[in-house]
Protein backbone atom coordinates (compact mmCIF):
# COMPACT_ATOMS: atom_id res chain seq x y z
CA UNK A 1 36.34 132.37 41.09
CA UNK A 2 32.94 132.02 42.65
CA UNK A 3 30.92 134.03 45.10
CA UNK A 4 30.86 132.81 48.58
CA UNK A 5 28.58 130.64 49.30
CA UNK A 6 26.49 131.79 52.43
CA UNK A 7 23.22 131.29 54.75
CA UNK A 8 20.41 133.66 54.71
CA UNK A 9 17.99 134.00 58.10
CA UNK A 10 14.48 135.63 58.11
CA UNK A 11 12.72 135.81 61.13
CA UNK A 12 9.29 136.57 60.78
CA UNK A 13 6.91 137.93 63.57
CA UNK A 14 5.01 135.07 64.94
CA UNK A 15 8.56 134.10 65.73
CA UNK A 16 8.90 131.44 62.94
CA UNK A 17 13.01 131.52 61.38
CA UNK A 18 13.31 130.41 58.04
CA UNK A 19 17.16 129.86 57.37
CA UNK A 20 18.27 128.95 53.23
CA UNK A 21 21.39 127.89 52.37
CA UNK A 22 24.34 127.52 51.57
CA UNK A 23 23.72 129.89 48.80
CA UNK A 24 25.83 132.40 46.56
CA UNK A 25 22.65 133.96 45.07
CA UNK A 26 21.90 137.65 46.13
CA UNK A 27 18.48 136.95 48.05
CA UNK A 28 17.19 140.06 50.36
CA UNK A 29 13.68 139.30 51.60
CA UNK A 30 12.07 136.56 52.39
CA UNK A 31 8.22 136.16 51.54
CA UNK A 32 5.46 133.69 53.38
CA UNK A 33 1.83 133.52 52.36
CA UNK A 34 -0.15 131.68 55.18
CA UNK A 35 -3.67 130.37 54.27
CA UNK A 36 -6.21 128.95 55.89
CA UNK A 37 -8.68 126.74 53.82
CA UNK A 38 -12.39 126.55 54.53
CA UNK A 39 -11.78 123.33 55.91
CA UNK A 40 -9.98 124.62 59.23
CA UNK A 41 -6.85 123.57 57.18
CA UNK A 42 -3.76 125.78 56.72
CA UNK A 43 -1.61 126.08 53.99
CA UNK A 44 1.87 127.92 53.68
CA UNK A 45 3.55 128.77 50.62
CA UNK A 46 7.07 130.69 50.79
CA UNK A 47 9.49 131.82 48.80
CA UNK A 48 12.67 134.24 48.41
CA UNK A 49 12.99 137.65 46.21
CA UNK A 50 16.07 139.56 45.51
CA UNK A 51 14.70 142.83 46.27
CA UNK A 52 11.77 143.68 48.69
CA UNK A 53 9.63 144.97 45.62
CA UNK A 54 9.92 141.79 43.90
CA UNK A 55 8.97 140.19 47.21
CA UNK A 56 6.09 142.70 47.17
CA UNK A 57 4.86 141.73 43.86
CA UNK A 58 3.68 138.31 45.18
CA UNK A 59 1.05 139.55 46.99
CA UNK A 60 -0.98 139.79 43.86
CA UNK A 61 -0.62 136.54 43.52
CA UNK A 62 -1.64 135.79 47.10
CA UNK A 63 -5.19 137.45 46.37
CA UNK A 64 -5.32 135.43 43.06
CA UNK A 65 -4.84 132.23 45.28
CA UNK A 66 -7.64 133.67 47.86
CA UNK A 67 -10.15 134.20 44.68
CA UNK A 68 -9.15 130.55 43.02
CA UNK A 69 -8.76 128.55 45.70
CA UNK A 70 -11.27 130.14 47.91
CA UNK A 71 -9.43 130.56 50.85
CA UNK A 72 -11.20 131.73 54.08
CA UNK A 73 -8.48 133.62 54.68
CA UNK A 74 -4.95 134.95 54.43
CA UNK A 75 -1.55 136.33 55.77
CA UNK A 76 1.03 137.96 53.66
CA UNK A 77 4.34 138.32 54.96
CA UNK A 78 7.95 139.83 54.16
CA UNK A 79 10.50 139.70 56.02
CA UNK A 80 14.51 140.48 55.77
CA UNK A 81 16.83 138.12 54.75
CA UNK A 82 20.37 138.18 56.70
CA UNK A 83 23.07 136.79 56.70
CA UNK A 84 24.22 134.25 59.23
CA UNK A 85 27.05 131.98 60.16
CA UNK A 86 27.17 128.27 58.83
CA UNK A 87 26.16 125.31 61.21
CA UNK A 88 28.88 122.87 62.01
């Protein structure tokens, strides 16, 4: 009938584990912009791609968000999405 429904893990270097799910869609990579605001703020916005060059295309939209929003500064990140058992 259906595909399985599973859990997808990314861990990302600072250390921080994003886990989605249960899902039956074919997500690979997991993408993370962190942003910190001339305020002293910090901003994340995230996201998941089905191939790593889709996940690669949102860096473009990372620098768009530096120029608009005028961001002191920013971190781009992709990392691996894999699977993982369900909780519980």
């Amino acid at each position: 009938m259906g595909r399985k429904k599973r859990y997808l893990t990314a861990t990302m270097p600072d250390g921080y584990v994003k886990t989605i799910g249960p899902t039956a869609d074919a997500f690979t990579h997991y993408w993370r912009i962190v942003a910190e605001l001339e305020n002293g703020r910090t901003e994340v916005f995230w996201g998941h791609s089905r191939s790593l060059a889709e996940a690669k295309k949102k860096r473009a939209a990372a620098e768009d968000g530096a120029r608009m929003r005028g961001w002191k500064s920013y971190a781009f990140e992709i990392a691996e999405l894999v699977e993982t058992p369900a909780k519980g």
